[in-house]
C-alpha atoms as a PDB file:
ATOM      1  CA  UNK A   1      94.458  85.720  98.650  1.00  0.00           C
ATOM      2  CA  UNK A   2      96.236  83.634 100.724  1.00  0.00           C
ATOM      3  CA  UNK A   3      99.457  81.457 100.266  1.00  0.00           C
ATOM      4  CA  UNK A   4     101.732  80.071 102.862  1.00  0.00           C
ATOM      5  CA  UNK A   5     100.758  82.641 105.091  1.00  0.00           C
ATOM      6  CA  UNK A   6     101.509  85.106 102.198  1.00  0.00           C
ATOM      7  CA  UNK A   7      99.590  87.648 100.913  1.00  0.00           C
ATOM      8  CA  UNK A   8      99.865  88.182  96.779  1.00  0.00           C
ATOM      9  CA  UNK A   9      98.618  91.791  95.838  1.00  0.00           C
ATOM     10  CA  UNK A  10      98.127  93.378  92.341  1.00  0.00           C
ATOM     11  CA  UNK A  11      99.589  90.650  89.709  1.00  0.00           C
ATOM     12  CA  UNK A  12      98.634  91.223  86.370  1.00  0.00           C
ATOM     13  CA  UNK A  13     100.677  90.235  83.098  1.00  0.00           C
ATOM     14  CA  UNK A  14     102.354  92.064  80.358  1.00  0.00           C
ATOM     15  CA  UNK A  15     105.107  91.592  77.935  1.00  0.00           C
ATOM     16  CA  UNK A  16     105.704  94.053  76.135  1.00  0.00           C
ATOM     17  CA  UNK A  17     109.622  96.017  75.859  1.00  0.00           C
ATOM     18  CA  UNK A  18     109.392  99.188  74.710  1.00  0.00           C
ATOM     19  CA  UNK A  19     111.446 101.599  76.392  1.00  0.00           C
ATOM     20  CA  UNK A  20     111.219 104.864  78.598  1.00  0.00           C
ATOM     21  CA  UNK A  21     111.496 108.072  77.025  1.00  0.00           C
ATOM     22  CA  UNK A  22     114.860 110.043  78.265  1.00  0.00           C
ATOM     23  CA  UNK A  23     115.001 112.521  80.754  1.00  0.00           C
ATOM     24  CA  UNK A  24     116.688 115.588  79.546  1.00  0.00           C
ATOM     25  CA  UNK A  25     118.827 117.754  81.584  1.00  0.00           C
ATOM     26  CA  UNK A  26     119.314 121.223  81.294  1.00  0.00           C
ATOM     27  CA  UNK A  27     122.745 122.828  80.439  1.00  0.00           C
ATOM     28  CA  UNK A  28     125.653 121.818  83.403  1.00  0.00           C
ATOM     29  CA  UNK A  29     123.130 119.301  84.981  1.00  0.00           C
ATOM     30  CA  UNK A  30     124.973 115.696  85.376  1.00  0.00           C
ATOM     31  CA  UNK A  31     122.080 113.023  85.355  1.00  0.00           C
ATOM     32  CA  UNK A  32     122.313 109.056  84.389  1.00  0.00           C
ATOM     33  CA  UNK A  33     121.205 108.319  81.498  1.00  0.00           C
ATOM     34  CA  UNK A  34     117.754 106.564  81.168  1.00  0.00           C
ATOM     35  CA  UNK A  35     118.242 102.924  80.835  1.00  0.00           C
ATOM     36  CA  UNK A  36     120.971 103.489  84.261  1.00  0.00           C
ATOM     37  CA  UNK A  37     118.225 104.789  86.579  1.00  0.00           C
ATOM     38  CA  UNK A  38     116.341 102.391  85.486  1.00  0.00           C
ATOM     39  CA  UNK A  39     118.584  99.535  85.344  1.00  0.00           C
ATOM     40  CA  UNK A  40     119.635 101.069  89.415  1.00  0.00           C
ATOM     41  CA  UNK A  41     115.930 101.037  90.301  1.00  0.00           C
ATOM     42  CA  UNK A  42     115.474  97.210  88.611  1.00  0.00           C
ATOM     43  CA  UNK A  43     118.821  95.926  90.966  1.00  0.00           C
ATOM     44  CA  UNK A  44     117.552  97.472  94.051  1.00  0.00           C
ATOM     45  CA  UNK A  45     113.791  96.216  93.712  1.00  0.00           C
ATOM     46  CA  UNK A  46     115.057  92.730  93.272  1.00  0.00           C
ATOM     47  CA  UNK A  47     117.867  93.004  96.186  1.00  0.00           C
ATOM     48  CA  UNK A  48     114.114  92.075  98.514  1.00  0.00           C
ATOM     49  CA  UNK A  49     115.171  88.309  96.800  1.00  0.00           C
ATOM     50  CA  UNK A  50     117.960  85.987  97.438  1.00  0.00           C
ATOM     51  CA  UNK A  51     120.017  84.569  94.383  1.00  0.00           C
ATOM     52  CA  UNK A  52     117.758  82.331  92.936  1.00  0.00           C
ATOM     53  CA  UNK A  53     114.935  84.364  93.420  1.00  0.00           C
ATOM     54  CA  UNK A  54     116.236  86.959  91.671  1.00  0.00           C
ATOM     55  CA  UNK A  55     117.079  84.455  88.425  1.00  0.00           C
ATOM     56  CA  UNK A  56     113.635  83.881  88.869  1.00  0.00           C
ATOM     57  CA  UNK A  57     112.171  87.420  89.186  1.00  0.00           C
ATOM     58  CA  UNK A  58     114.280  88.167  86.179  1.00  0.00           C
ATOM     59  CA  UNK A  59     112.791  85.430  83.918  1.00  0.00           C
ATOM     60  CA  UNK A  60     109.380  86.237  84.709  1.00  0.00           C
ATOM     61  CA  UNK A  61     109.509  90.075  83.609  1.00  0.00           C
ATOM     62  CA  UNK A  62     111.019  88.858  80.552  1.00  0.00           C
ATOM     63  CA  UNK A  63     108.136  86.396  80.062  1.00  0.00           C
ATOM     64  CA  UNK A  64     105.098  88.172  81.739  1.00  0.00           C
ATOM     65  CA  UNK A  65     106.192  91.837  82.586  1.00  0.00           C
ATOM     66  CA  UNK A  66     105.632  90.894  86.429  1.00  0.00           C
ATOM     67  CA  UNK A  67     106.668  89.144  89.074  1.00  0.00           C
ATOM     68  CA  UNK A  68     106.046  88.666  93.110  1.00  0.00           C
ATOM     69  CA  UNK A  69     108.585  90.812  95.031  1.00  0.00           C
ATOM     70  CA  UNK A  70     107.935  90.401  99.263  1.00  0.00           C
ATOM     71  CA  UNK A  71     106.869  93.998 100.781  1.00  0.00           C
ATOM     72  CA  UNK A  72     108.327  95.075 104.540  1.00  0.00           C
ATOM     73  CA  UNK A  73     111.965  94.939 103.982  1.00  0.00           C
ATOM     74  CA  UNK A  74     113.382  98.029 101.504  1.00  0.00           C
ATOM     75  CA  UNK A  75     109.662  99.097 100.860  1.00  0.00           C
ATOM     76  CA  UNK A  76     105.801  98.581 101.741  1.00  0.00           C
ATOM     77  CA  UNK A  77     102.935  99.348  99.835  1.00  0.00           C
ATOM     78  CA  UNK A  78     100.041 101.350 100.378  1.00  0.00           C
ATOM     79  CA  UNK A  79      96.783 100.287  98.215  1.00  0.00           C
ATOM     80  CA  UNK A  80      94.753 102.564  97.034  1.00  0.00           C
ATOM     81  CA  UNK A  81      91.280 101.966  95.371  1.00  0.00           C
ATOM     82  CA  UNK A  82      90.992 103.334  91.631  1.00  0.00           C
ATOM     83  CA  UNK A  83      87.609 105.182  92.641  1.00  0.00           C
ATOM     84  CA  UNK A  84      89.631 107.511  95.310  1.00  0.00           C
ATOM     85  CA  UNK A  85      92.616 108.207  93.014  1.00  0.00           C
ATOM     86  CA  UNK A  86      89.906 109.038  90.080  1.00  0.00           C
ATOM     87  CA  UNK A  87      87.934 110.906  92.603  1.00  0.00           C
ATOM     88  CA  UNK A  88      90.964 113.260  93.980  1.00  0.00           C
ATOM     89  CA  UNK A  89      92.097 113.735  90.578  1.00  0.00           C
ATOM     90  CA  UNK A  90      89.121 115.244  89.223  1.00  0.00           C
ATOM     91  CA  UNK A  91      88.741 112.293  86.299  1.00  0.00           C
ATOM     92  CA  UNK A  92      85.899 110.267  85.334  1.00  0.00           C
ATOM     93  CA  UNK A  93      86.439 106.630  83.964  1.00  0.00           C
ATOM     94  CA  UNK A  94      89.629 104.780  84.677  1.00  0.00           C
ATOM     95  CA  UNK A  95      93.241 105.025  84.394  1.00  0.00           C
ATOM     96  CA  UNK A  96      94.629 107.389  82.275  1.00  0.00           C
ATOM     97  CA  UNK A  97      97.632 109.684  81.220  1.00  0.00           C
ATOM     98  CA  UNK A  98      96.207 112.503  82.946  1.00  0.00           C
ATOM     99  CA  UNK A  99      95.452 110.694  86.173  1.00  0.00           C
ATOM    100  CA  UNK A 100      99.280 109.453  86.142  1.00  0.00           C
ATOM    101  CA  UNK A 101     100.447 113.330  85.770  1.00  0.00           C
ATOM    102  CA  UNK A 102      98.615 113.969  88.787  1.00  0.00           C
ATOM    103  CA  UNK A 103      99.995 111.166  91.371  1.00  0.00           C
ATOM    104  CA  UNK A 104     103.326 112.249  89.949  1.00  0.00           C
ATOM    105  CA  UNK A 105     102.673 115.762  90.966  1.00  0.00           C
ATOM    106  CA  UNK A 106     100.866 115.073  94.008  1.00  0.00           C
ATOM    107  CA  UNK A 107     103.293 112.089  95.269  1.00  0.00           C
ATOM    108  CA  UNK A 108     106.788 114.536  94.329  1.00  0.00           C
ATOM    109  CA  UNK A 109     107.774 111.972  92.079  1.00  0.00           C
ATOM    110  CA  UNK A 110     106.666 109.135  94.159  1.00  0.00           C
ATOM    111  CA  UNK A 111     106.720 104.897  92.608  1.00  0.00           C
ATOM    112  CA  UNK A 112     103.263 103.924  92.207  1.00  0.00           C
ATOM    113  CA  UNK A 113     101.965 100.972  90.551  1.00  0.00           C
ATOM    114  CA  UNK A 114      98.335 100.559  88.390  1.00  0.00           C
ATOM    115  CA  UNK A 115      96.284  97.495  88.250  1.00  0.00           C
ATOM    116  CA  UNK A 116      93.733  98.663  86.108  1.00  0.00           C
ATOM    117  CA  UNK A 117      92.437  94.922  86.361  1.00  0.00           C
ATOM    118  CA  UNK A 118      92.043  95.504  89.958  1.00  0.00           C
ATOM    119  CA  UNK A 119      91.043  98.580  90.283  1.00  0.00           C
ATOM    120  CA  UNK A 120      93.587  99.861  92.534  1.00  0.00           C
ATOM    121  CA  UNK A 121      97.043 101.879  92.897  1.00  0.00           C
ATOM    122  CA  UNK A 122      99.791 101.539  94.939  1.00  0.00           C
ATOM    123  CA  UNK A 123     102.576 104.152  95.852  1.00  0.00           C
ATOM    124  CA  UNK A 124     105.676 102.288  97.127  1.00  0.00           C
ATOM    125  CA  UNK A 125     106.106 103.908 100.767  1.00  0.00           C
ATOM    126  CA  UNK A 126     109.319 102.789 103.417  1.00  0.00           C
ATOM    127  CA  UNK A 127     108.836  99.346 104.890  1.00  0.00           C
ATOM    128  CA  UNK A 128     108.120 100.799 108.183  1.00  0.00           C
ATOM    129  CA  UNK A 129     104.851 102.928 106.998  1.00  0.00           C
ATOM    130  CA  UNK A 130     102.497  99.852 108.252  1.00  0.00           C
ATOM    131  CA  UNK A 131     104.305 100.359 111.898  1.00  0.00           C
ATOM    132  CA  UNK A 132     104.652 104.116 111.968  1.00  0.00           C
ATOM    133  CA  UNK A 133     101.253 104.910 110.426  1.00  0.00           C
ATOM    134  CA  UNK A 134      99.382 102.009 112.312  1.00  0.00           C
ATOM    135  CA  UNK A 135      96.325 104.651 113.486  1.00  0.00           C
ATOM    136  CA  UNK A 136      95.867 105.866 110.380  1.00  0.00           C
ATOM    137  CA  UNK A 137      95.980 102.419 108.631  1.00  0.00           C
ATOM    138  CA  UNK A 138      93.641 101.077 110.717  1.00  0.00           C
ATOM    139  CA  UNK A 139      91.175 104.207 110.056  1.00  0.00           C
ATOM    140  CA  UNK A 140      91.866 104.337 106.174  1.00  0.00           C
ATOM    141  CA  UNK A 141      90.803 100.789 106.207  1.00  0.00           C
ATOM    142  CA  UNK A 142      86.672 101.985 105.942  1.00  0.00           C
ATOM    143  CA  UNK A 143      87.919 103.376 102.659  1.00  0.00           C
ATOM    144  CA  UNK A 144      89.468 100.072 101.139  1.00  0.00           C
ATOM    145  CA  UNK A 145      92.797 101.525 101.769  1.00  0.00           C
ATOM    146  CA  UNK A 146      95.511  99.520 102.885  1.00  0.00           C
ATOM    147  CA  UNK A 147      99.080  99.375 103.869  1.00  0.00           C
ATOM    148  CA  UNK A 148     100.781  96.315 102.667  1.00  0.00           C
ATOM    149  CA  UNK A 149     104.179  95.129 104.691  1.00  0.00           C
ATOM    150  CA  UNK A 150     105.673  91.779 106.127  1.00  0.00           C
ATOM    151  CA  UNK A 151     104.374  88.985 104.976  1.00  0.00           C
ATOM    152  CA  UNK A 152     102.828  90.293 101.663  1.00  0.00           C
ATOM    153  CA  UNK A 153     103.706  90.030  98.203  1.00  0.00           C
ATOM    154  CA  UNK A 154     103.060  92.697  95.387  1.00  0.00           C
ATOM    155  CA  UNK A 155     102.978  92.157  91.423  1.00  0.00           C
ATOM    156  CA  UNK A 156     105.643  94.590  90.633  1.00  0.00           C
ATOM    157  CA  UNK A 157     106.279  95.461  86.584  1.00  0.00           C
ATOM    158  CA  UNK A 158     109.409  95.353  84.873  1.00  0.00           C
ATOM    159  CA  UNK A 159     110.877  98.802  85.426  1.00  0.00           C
ATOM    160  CA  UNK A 160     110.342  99.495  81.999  1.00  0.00           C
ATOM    161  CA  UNK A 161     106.666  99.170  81.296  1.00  0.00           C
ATOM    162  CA  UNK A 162     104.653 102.507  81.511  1.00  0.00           C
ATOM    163  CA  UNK A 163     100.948 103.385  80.506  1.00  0.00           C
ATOM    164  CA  UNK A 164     102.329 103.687  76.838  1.00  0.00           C
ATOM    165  CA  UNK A 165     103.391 100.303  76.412  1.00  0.00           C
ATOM    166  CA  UNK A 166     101.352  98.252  79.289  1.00  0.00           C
ATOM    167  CA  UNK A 167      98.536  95.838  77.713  1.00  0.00           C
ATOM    168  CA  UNK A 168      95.071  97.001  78.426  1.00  0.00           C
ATOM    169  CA  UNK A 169      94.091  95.231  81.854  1.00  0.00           C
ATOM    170  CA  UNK A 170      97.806  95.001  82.933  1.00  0.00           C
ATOM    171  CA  UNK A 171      99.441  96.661  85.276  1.00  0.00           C
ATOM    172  CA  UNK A 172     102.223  99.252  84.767  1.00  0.00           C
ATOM    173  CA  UNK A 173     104.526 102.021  86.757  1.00  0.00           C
ATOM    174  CA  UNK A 174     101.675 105.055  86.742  1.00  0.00           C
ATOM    175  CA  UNK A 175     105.075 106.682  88.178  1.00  0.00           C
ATOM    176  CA  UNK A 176     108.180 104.965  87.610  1.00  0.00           C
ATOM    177  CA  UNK A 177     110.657 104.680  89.858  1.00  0.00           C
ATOM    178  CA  UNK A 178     113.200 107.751  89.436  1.00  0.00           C
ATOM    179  CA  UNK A 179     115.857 106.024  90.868  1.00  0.00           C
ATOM    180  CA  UNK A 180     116.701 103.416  93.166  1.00  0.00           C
ATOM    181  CA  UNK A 181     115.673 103.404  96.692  1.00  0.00           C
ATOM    182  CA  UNK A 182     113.239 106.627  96.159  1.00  0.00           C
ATOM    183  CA  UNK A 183     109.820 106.107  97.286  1.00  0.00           C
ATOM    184  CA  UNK A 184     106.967 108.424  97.820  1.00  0.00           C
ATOM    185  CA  UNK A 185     106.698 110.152 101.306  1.00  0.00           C
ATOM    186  CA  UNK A 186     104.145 108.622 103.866  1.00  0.00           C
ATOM    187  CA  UNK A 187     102.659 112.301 104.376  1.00  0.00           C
ATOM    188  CA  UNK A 188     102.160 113.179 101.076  1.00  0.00           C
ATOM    189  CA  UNK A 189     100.180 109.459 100.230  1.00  0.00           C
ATOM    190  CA  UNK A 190      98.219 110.266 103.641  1.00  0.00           C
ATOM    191  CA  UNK A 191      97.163 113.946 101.910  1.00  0.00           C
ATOM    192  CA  UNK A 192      96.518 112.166  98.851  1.00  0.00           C
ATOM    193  CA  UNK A 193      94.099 110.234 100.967  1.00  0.00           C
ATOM    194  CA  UNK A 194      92.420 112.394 102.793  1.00  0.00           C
ATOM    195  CA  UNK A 195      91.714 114.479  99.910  1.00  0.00           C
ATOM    196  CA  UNK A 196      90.021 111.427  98.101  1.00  0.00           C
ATOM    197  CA  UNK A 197      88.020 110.433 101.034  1.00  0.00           C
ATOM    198  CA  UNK A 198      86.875 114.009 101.179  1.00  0.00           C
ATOM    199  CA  UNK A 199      85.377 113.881  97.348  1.00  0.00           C
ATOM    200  CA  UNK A 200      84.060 110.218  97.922  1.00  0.00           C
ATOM    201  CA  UNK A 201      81.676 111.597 100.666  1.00  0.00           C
ATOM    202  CA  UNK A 202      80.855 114.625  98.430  1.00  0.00           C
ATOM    203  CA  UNK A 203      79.921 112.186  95.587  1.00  0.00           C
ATOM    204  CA  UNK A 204      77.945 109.822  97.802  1.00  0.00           C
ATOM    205  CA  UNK A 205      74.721 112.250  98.884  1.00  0.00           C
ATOM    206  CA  UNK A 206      74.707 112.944  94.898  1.00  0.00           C
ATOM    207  CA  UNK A 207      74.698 109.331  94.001  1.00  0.00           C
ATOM    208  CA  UNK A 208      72.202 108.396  96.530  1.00  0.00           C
ATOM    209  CA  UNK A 209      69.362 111.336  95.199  1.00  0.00           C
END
């Protein structure tokens, strides 16, 4: 929808705070503990806002587990519709565990966010993805697939809040953010789509018999 010439993507609500499991590292490996990374990721995500916006981001996860952060400055978005993601991972129904392994996998590691509400997914991509990947964007459009930059907003979760702890119909990381400032490759989302638009128009002759 719009507002103000602004375009609000993917906010859903959730409140719970239970916490990440911790990575473990293997013998001589230095790695931050959990809660850093994620308390890295959680500073850079809200350095998009100014002061009081960031007061204000910070209230909101507390009270809803989302809040509006503006796309096309540190990152864009690309939106991806459920039935693509479900269709290149080889699922059936909705989001699910299994369905988050595989974007992890197939996105290296990649942010992406899941709306189950909306029905859509969206990896976190550099801001400049819309500009560099215009021809594409425009032809991954047919598909409902989108990429989301200036003058958008997206419902981001608090860094915290995974498909383990998400309410039903709220949306969570599907991939959390590793660590601040990494975001999934533009290739690898643009493989991800081609191989769902490839099973979508193997599904459709069977669904139209």
């Amino acid at each position: 929808m719009r507002q103000n010439a602004m375009t609000v993507e993917g906010v859903t609500v959730t409140n719970d705070e239970r916490a990440l499991r911790p990575v473990e590292s293997g013998p001589g490996v230095l790695v931050h503990p959990t809660a850093d990374r994620r308390l890295a990721a959680e500073h850079w995500l809200l350095s998009t806002l100014d002061d009081q916006g960031r007061v204000r981001a910070r209230r909101e996860w507390q009270r809803d587990g989302l809040t509006l952060l503006p796309l096309g400055t540190l990152f864009s978005a690309v939106r991806l519709p459920q039935r693509l993601v479900i269709a290149v991972a080889g699922e059936r129904g909705g989001p699910s565990a299994y369905v988050d392994a595989f974007l992890d996998e197939a996105l290296a590691g990649g942010p992406v966010i899941c709306d189950p509400g909306g029905h859509r997914y969206y990896a976190l991509v550099p801001a400049t993805m819309p500009i560099t990947w215009h021809k594409a964007v425009d032809e991954w459009r047919s598909s409902d697939v989108d990429c989301l930059g200036r003058d958008t907003y997206l419902g981001v979760p608090r860094v915290d809040l995974d498909i383990l702890n998400a309410r039903t119909y709220a949306s969570y990381w599907s991939v959390p953010m590793p660590s601040m400032a990494t975001l999934c490759a533009p290739l690898t989302v643009a493989r991800l789509i081609a191989a769902g638009r490839h099973q979508l128009s193997r599904q459709q002759p069977d669904e139209d018999r």
